[in-house]
Protein backbone atom coordinates (compact mmCIF):
# COMPACT_ATOMS: atom_id res chain seq x y z
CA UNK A 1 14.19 9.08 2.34
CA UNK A 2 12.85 5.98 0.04
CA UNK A 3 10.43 4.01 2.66
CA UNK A 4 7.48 2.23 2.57
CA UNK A 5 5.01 2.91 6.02
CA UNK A 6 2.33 0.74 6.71
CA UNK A 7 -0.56 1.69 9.59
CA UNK A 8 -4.02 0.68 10.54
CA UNK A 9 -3.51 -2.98 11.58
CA UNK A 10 -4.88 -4.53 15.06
CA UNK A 11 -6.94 -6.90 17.18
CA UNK A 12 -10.35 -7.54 15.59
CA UNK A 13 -12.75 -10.04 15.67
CA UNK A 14 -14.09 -12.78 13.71
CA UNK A 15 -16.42 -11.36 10.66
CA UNK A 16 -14.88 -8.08 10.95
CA UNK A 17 -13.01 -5.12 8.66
CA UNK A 18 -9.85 -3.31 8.65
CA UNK A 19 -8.35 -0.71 6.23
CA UNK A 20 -4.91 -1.09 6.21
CA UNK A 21 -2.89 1.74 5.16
CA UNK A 22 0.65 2.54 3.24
CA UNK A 23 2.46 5.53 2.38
CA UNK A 24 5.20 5.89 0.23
CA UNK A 25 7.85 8.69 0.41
CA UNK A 26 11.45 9.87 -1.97
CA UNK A 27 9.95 8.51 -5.35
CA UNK A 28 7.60 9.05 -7.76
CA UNK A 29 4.66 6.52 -6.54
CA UNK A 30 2.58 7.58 -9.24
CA UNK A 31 4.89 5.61 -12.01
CA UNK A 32 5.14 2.13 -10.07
CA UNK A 33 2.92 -0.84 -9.66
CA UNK A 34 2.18 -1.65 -6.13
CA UNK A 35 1.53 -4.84 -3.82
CA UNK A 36 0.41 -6.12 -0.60
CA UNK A 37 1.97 -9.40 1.34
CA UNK A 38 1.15 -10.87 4.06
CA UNK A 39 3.14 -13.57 6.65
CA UNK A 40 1.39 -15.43 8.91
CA UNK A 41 3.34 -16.91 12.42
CA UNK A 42 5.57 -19.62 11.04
CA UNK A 43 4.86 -19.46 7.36
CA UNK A 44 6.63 -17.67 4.76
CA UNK A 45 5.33 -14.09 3.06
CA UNK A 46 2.42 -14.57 0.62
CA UNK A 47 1.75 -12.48 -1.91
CA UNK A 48 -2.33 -11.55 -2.18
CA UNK A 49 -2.99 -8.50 -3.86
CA UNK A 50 -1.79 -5.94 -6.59
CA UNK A 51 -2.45 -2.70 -8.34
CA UNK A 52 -1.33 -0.58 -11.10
CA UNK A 53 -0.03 2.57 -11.24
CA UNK A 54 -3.05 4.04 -12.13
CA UNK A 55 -5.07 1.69 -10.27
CA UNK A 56 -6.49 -0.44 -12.93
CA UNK A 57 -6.89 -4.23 -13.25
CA UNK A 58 -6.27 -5.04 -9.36
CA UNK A 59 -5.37 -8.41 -9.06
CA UNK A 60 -5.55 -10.36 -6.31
CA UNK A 61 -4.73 -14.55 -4.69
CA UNK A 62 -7.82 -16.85 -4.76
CA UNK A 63 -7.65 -17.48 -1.25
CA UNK A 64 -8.94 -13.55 -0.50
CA UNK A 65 -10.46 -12.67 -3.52
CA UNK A 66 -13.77 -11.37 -2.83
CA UNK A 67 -12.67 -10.41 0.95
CA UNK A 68 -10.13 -7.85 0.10
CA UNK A 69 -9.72 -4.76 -2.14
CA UNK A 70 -6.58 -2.84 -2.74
CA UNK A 71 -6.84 1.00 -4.02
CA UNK A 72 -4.26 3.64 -4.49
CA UNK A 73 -4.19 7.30 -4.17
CA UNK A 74 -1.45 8.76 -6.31
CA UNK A 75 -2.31 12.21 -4.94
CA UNK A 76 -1.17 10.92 -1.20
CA UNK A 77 1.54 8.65 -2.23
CA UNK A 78 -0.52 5.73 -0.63
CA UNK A 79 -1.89 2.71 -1.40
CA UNK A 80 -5.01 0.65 0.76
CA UNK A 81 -6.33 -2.97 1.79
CA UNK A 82 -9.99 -3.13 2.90
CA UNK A 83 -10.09 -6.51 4.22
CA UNK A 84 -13.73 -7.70 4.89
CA UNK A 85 -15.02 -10.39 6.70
CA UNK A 86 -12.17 -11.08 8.58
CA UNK A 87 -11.09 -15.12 9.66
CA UNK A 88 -8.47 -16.06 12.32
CA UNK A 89 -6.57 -17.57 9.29
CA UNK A 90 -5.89 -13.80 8.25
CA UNK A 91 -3.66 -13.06 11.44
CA UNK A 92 -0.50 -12.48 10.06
CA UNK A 93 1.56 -9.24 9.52
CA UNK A 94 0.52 -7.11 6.56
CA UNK A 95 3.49 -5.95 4.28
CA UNK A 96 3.38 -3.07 1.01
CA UNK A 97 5.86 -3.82 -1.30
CA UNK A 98 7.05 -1.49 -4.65
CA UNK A 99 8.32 -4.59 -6.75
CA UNK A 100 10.38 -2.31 -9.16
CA UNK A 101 12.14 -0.50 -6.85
CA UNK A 102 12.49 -3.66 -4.30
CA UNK A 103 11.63 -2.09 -1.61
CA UNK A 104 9.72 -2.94 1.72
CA UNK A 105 7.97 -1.50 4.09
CA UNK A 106 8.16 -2.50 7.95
CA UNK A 107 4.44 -4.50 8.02
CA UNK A 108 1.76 -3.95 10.08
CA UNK A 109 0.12 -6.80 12.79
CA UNK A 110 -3.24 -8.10 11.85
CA UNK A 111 -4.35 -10.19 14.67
CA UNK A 112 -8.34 -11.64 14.33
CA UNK A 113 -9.21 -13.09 17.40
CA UNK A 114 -12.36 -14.08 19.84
């Protein structure tokens, strides 16, 4: 089965971290550029962060660069977002996305809260 699965979101505070998570199953991840979206409550989906296939050049939006790093692991089929320094701006839900092959994965809830 082609899919996307994202893990490792939740409640966190101000000023913290969270690795966010996504593994990719029925193609060959190795071969495809990857990103990461986000959508916060009542806004649309914002892309902030991109990779390679072999993980070079990351690229990411102004408005996280220097609070976020994406990384893959072809080996797993996966691809990561540390996020640093977390704001309550950041609450939003947490998408991987495999532009070439269109396809989503199901998010995961990033909530940064007091």
């Amino acid at each position: 089965q082609v899919q996307l699965v994202e893990s490792g979101g939740g409640l966190v505070q101000p000023g913290g971290s969270l690795r966010l998570s996504c593994a990719a199953s029925g193609f060959l991840f190795s071969m495809y550029p990857m990103n990461w979206y986000r959508q916060a409550p009542g806004r649309g989906r914002q892309w902030i962060a991109g990779i390679s296939p072999t993980g070079m050049n990351p690229n990411y939006d102004a408005s996280v660069e220097g609070r976020i790093t994406i990384s893959r692991d072809n080996s797993k089929s996966s691809v990561y977002l540390l996020t640093d320094n977390l704001e309550v701006d950041d609450t939003a839900v947490y998408f991987c996305y495999a532009p070439q092959k269109g396809l989503w994965g199901q998010g995961t809830q990033v909530t940064v809260s007091t």
